[in-house]
PDB file of N, CA and C in Angstrom:
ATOM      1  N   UNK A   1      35.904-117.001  45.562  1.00  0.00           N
ATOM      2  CA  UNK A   1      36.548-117.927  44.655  1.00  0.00           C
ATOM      3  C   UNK A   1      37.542-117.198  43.750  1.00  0.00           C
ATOM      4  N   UNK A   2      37.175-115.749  43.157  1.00  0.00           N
ATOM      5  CA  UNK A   2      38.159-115.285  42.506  1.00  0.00           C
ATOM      6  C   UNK A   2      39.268-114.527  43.095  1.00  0.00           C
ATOM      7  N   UNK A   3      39.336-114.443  44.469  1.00  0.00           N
ATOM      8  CA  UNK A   3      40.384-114.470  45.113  1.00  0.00           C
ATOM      9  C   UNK A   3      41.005-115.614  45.422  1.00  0.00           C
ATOM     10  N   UNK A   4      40.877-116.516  45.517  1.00  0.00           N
ATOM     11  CA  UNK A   4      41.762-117.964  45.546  1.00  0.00           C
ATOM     12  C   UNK A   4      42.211-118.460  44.550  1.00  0.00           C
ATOM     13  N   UNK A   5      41.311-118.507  43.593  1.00  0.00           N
ATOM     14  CA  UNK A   5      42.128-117.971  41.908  1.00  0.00           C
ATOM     15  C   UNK A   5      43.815-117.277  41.901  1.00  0.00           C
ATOM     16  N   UNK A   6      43.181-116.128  42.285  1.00  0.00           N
ATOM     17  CA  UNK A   6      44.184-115.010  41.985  1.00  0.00           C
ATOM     18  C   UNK A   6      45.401-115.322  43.020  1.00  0.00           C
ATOM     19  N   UNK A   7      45.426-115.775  44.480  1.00  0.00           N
ATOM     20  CA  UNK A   7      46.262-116.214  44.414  1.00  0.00           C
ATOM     21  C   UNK A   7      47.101-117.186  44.345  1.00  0.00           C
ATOM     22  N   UNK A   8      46.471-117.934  43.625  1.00  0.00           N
ATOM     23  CA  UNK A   8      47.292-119.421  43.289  1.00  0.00           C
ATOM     24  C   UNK A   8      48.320-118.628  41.696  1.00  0.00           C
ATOM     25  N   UNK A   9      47.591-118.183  41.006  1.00  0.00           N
ATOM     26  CA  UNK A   9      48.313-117.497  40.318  1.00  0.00           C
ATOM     27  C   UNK A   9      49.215-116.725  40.860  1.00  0.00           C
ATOM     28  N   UNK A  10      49.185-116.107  41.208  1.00  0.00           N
ATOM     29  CA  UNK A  10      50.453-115.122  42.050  1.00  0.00           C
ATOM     30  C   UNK A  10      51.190-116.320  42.609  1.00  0.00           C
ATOM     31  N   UNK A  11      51.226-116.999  43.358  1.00  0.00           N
ATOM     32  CA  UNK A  11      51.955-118.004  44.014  1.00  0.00           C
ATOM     33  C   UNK A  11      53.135-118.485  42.939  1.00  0.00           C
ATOM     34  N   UNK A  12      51.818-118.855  41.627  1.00  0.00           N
ATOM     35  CA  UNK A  12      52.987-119.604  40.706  1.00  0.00           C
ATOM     36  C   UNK A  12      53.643-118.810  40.043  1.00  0.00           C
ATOM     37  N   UNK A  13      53.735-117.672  39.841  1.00  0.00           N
ATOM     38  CA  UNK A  13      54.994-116.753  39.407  1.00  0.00           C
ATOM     39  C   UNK A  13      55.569-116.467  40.015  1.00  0.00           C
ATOM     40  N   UNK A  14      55.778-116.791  41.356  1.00  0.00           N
ATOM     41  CA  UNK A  14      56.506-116.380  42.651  1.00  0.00           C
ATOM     42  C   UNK A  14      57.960-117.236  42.341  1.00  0.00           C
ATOM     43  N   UNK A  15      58.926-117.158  42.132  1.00  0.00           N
ATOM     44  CA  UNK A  15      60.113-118.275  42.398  1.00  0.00           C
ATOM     45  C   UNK A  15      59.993-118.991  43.776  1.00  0.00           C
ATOM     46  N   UNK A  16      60.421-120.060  43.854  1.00  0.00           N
ATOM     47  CA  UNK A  16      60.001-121.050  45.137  1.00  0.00           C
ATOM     48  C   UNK A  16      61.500-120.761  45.809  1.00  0.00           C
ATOM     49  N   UNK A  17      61.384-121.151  47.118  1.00  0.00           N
ATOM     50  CA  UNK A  17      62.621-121.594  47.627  1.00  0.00           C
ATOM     51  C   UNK A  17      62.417-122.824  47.897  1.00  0.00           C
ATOM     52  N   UNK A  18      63.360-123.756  47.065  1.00  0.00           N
ATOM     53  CA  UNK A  18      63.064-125.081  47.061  1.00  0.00           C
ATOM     54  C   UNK A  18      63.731-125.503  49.039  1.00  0.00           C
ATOM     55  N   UNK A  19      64.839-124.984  49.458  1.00  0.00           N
ATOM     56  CA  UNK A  19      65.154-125.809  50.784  1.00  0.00           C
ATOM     57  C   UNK A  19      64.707-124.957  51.499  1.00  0.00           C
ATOM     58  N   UNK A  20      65.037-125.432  53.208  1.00  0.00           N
ATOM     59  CA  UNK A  20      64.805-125.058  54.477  1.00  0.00           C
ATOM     60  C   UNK A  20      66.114-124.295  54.927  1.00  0.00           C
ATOM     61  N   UNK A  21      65.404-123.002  55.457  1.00  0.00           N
ATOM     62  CA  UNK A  21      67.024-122.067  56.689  1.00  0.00           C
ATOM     63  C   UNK A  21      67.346-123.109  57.359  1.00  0.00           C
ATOM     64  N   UNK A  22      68.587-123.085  57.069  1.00  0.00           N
ATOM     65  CA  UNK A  22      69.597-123.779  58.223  1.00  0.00           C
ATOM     66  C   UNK A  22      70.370-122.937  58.775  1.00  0.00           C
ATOM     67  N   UNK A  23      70.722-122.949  59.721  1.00  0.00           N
ATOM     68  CA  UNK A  23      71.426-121.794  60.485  1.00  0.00           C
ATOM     69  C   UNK A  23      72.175-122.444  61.358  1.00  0.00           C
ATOM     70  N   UNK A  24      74.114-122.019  61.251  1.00  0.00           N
ATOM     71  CA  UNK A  24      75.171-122.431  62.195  1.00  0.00           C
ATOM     72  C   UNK A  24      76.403-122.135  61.933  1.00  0.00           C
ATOM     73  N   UNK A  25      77.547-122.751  62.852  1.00  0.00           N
ATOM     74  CA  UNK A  25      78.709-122.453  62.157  1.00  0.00           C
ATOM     75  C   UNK A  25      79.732-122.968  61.029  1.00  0.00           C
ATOM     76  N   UNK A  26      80.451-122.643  59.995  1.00  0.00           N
ATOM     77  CA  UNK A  26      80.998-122.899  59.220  1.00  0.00           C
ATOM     78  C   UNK A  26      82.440-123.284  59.911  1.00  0.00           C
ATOM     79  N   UNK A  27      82.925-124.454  58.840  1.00  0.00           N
ATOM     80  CA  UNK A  27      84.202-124.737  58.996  1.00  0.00           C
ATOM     81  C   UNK A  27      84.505-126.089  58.060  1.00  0.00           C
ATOM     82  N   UNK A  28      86.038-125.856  57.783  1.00  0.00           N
ATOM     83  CA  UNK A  28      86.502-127.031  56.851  1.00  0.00           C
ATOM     84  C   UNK A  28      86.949-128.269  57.201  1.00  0.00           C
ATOM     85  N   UNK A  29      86.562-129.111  57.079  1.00  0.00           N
ATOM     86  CA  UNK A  29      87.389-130.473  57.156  1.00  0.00           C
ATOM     87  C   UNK A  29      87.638-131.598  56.382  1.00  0.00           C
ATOM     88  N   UNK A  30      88.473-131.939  55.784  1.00  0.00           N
ATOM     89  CA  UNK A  30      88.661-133.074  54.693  1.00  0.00           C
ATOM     90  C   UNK A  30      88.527-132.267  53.559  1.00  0.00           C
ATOM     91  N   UNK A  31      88.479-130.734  53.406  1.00  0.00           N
ATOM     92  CA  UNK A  31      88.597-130.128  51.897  1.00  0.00           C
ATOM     93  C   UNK A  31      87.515-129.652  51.957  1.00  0.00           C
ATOM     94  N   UNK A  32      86.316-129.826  52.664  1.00  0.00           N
ATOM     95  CA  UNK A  32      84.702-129.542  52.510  1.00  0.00           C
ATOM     96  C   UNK A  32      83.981-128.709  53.309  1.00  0.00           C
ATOM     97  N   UNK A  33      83.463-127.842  52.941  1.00  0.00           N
ATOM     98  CA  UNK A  33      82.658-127.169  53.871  1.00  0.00           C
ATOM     99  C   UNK A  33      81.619-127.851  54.702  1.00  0.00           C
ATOM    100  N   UNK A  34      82.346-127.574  56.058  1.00  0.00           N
ATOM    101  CA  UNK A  34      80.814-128.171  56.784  1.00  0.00           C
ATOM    102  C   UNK A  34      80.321-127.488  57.681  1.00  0.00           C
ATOM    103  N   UNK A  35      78.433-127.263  57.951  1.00  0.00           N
ATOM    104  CA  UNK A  35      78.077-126.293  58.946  1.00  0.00           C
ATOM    105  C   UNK A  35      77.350-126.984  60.053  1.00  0.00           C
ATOM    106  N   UNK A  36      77.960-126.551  60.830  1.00  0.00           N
ATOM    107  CA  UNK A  36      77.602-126.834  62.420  1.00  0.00           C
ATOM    108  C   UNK A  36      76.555-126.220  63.346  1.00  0.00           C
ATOM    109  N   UNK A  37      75.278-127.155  63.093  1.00  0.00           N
ATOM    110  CA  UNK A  37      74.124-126.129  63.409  1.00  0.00           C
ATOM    111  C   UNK A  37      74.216-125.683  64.740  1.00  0.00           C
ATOM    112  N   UNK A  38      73.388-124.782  64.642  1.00  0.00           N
ATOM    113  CA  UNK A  38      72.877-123.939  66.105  1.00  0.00           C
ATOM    114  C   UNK A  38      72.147-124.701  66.879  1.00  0.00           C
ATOM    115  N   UNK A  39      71.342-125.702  66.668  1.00  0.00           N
ATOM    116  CA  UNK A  39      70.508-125.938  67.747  1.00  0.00           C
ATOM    117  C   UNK A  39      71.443-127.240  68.760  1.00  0.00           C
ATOM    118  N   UNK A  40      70.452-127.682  69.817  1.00  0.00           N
ATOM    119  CA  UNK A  40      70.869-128.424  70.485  1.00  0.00           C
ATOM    120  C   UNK A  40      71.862-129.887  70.254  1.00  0.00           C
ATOM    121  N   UNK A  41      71.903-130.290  69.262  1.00  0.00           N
ATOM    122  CA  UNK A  41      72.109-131.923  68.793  1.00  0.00           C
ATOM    123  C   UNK A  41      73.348-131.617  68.326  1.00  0.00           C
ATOM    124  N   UNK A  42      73.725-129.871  67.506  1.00  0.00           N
ATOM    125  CA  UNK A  42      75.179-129.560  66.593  1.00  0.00           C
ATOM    126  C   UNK A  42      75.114-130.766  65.695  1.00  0.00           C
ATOM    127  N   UNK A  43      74.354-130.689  64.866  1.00  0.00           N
ATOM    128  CA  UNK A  43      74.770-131.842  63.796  1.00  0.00           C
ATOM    129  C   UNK A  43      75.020-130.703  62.996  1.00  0.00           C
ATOM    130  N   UNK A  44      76.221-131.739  62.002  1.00  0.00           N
ATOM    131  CA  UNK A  44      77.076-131.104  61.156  1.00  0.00           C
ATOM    132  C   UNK A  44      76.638-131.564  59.900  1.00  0.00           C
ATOM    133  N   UNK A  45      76.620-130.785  58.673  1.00  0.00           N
ATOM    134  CA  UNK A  45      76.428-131.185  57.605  1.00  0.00           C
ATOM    135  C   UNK A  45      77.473-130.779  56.460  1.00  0.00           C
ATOM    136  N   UNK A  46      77.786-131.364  55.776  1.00  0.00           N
ATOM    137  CA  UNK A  46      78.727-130.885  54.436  1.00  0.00           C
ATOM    138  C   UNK A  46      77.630-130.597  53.465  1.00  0.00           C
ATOM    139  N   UNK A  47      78.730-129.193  53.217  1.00  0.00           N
ATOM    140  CA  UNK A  47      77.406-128.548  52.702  1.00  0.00           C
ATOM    141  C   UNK A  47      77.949-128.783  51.062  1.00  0.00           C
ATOM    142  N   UNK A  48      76.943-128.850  50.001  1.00  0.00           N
ATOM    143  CA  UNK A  48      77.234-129.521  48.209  1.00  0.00           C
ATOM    144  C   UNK A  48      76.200-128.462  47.661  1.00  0.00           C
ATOM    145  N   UNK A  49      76.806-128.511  46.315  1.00  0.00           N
ATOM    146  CA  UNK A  49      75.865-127.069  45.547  1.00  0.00           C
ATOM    147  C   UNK A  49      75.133-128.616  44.952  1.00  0.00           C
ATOM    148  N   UNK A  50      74.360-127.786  44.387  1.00  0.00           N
ATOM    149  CA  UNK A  50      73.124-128.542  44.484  1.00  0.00           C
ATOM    150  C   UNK A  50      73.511-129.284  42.439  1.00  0.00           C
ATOM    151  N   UNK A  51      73.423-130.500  42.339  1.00  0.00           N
ATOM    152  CA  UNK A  51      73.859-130.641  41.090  1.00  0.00           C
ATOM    153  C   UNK A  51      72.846-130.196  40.285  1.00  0.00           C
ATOM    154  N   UNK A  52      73.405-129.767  38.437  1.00  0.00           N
ATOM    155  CA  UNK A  52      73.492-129.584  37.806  1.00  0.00           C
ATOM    156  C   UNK A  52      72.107-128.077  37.882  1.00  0.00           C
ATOM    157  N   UNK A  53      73.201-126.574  38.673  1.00  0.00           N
ATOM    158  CA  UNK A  53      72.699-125.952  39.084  1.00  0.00           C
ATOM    159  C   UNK A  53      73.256-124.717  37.906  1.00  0.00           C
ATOM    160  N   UNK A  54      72.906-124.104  37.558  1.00  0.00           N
ATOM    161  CA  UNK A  54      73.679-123.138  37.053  1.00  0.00           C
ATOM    162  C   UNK A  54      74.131-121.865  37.696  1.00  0.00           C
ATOM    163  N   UNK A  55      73.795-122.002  39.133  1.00  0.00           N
ATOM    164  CA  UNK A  55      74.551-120.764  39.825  1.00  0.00           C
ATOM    165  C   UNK A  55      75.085-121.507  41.193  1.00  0.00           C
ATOM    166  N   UNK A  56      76.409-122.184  41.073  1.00  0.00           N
ATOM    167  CA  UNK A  56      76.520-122.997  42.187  1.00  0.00           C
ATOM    168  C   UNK A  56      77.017-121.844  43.447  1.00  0.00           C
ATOM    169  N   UNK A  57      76.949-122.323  44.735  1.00  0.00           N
ATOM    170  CA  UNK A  57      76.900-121.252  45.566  1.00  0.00           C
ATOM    171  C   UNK A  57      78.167-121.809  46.705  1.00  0.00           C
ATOM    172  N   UNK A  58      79.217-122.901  46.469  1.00  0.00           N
ATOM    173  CA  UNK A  58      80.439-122.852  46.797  1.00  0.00           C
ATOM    174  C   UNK A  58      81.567-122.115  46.228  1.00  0.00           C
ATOM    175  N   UNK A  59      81.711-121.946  45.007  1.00  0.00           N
ATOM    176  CA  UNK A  59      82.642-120.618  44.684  1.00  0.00           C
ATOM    177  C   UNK A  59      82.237-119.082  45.866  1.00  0.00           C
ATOM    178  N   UNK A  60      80.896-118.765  46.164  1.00  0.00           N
ATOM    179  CA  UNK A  60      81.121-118.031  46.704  1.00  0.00           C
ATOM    180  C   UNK A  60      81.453-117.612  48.000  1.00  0.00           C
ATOM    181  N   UNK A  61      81.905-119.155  48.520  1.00  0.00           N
ATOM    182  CA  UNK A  61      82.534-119.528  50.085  1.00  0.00           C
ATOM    183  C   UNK A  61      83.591-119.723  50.047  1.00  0.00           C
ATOM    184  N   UNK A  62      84.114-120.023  48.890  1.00  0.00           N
ATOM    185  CA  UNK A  62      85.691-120.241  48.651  1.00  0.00           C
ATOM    186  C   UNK A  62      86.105-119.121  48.136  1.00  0.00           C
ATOM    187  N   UNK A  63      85.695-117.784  47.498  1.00  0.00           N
ATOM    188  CA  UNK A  63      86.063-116.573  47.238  1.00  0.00           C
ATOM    189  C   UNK A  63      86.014-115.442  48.290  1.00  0.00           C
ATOM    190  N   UNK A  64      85.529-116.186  49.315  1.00  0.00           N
ATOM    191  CA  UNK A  64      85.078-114.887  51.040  1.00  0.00           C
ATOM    192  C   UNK A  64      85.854-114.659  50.895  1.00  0.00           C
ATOM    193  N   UNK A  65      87.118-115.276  51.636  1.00  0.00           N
ATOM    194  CA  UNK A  65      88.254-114.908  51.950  1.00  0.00           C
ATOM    195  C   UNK A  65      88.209-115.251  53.878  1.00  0.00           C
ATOM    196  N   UNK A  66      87.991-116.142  54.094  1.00  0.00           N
ATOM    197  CA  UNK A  66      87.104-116.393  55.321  1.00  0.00           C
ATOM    198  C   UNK A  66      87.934-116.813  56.257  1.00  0.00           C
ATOM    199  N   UNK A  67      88.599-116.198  57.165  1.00  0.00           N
ATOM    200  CA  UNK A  67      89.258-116.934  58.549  1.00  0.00           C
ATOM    201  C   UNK A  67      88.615-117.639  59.287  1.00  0.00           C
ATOM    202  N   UNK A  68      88.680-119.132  59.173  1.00  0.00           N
ATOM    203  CA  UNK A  68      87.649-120.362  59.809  1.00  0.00           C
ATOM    204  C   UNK A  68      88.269-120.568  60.576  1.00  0.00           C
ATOM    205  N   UNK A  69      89.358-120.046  61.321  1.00  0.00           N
ATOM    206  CA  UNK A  69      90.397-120.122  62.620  1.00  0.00           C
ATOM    207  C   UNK A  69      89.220-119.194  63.790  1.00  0.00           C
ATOM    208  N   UNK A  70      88.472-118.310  62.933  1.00  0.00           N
ATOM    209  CA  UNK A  70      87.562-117.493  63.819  1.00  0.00           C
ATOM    210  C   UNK A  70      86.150-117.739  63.724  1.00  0.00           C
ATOM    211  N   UNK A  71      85.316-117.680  64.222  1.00  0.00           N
ATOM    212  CA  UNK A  71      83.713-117.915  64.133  1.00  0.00           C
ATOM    213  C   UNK A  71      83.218-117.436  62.918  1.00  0.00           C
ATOM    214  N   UNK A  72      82.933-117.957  62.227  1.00  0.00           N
ATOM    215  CA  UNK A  72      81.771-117.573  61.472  1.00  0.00           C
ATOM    216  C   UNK A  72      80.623-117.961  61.141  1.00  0.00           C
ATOM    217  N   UNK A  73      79.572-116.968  60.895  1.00  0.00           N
ATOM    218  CA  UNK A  73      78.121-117.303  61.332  1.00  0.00           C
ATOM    219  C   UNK A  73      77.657-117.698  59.722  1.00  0.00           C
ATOM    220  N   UNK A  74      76.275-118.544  59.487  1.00  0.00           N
ATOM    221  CA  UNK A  74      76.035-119.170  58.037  1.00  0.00           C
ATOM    222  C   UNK A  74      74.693-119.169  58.057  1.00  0.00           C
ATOM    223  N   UNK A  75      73.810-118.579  57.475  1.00  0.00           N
ATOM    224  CA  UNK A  75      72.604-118.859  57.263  1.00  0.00           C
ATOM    225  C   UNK A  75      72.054-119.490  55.901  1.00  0.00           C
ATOM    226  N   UNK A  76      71.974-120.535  55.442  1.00  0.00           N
ATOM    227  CA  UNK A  76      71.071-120.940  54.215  1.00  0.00           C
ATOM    228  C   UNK A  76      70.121-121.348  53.946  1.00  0.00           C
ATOM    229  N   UNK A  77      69.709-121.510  52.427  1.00  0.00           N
ATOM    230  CA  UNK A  77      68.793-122.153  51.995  1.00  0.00           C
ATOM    231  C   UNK A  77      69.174-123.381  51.627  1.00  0.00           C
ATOM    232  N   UNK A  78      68.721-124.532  51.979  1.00  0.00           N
ATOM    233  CA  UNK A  78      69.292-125.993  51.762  1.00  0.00           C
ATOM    234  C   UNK A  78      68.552-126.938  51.196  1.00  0.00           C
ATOM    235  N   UNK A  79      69.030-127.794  51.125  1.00  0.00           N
ATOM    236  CA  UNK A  79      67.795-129.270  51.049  1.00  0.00           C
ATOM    237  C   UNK A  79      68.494-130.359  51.722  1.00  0.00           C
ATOM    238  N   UNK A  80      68.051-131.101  52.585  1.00  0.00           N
ATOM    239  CA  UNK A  80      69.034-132.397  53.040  1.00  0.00           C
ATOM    240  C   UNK A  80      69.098-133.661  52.749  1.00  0.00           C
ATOM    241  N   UNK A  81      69.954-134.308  52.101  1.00  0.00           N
ATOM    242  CA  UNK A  81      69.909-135.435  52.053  1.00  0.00           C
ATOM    243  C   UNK A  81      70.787-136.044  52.674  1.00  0.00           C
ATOM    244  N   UNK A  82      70.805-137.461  53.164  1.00  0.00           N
ATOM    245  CA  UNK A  82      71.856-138.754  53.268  1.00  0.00           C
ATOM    246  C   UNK A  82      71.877-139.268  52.212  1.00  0.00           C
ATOM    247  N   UNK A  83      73.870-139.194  52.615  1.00  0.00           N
ATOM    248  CA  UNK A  83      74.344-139.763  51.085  1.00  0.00           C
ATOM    249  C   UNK A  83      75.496-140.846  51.757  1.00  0.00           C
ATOM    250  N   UNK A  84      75.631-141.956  52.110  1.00  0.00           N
ATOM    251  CA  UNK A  84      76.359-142.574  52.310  1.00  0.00           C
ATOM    252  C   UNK A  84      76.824-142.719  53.638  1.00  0.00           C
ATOM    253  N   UNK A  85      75.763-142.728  54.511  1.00  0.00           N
ATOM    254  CA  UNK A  85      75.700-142.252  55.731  1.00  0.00           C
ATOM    255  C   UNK A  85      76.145-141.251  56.412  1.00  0.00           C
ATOM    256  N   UNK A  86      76.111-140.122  55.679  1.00  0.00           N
ATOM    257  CA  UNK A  86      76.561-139.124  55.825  1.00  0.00           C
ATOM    258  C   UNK A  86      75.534-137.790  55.500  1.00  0.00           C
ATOM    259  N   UNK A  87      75.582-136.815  56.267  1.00  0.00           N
ATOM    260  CA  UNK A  87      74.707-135.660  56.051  1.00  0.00           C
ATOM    261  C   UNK A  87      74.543-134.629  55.312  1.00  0.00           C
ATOM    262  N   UNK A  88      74.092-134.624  54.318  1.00  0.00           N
ATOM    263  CA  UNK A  88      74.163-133.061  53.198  1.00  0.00           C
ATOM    264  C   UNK A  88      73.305-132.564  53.183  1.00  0.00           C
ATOM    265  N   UNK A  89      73.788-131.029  52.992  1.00  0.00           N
ATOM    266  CA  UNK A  89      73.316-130.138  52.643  1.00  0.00           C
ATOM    267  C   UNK A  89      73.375-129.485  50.893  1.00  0.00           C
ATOM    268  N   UNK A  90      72.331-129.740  50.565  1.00  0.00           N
ATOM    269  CA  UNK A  90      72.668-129.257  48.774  1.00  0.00           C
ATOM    270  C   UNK A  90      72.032-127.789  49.168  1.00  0.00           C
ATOM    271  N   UNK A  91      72.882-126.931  48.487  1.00  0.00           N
ATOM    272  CA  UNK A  91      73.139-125.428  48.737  1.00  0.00           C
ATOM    273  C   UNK A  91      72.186-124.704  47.545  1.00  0.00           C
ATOM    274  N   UNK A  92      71.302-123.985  47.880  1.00  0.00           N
ATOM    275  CA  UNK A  92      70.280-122.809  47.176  1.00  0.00           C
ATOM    276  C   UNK A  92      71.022-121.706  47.325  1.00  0.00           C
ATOM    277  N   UNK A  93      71.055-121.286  48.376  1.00  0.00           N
ATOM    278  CA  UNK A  93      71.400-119.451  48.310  1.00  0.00           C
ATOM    279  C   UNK A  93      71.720-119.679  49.867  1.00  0.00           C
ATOM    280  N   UNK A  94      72.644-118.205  49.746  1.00  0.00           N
ATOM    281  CA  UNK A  94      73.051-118.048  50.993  1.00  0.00           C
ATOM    282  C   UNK A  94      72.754-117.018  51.504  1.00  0.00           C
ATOM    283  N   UNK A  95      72.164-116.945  53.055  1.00  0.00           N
ATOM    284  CA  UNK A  95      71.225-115.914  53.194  1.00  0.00           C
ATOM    285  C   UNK A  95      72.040-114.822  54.004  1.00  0.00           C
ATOM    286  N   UNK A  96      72.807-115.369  55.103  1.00  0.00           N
ATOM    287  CA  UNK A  96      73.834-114.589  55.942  1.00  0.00           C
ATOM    288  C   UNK A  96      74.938-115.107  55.947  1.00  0.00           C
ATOM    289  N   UNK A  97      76.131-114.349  55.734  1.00  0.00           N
ATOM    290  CA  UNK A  97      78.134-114.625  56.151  1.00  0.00           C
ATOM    291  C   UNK A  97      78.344-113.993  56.938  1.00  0.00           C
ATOM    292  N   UNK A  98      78.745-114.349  58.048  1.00  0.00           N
ATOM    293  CA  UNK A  98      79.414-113.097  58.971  1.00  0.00           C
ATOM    294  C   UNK A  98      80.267-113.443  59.351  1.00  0.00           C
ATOM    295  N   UNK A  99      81.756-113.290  59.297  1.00  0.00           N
ATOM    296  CA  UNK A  99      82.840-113.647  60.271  1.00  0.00           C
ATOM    297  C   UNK A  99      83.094-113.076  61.534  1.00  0.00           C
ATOM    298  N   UNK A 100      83.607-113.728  62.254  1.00  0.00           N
ATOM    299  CA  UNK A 100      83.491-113.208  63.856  1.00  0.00           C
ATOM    300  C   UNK A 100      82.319-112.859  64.223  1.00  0.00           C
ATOM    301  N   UNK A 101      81.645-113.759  64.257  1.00  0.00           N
ATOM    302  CA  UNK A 101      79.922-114.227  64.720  1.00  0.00           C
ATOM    303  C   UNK A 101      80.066-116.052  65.288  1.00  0.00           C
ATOM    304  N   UNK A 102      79.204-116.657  65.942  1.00  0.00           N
ATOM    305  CA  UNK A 102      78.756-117.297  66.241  1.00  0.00           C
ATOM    306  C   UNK A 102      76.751-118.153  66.327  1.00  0.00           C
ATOM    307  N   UNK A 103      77.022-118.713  66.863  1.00  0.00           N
ATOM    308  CA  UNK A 103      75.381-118.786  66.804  1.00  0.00           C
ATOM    309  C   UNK A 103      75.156-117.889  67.819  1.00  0.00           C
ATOM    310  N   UNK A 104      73.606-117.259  67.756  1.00  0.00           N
ATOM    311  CA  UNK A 104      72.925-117.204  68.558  1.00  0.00           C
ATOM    312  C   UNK A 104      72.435-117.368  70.349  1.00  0.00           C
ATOM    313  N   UNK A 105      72.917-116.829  71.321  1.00  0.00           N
ATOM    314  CA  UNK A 105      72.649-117.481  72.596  1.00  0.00           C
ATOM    315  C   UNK A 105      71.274-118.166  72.585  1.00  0.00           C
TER     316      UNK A 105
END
């Protein structure tokens, strides 16, 4: 018992990652970042910093410097919602950038 204690405590000082890895390719359309997953279906999501965040994590996709004429690979932390029949991604952290990458075979 005082190990199950102990780690529920540890747990809760742990910072959470509130979303799920999403993993695919990046690219712009209509002004917006959108990522184009890896798996079978390629659903696309526009990806949104997550509101009223204090470390939003699109400045640091718009500061890459990123040739989206070429592959680039995206790994995040997300959360998804539908917003208007449409697919989002509200943005946590970003786990991998790689330009001139793709998904995964």
């Amino acid at each position: 018992m005082k190990h199950f204690l102990a780690s529920l405590l540890l747990l809760g000082a742990l910072p959470a990652m509130a979303g799920n890895l999403y993993s695919g390719t990046l690219a712009r359309q209509d002004g917006q970042f959108v990522l184009t997953s890896c798996n079978a279906a390629k659903s696309k999501y526009i990806l949104t910093d997550t509101p009223d965040t204090s470390q939003p994590v699109l400045p640091s996709l718009q500061n890459a410097r990123l040739d989206l004429q070429r592959p680039v690979y995206l790994e995040i932390f997300a959360r998804y919602e539908q917003r208007n029949n449409r697919d989002h991604l509200f943005l946590d952290s970003i786990k991998t950038l790689q330009q001139d990458q793709g998904c995964p075979p």
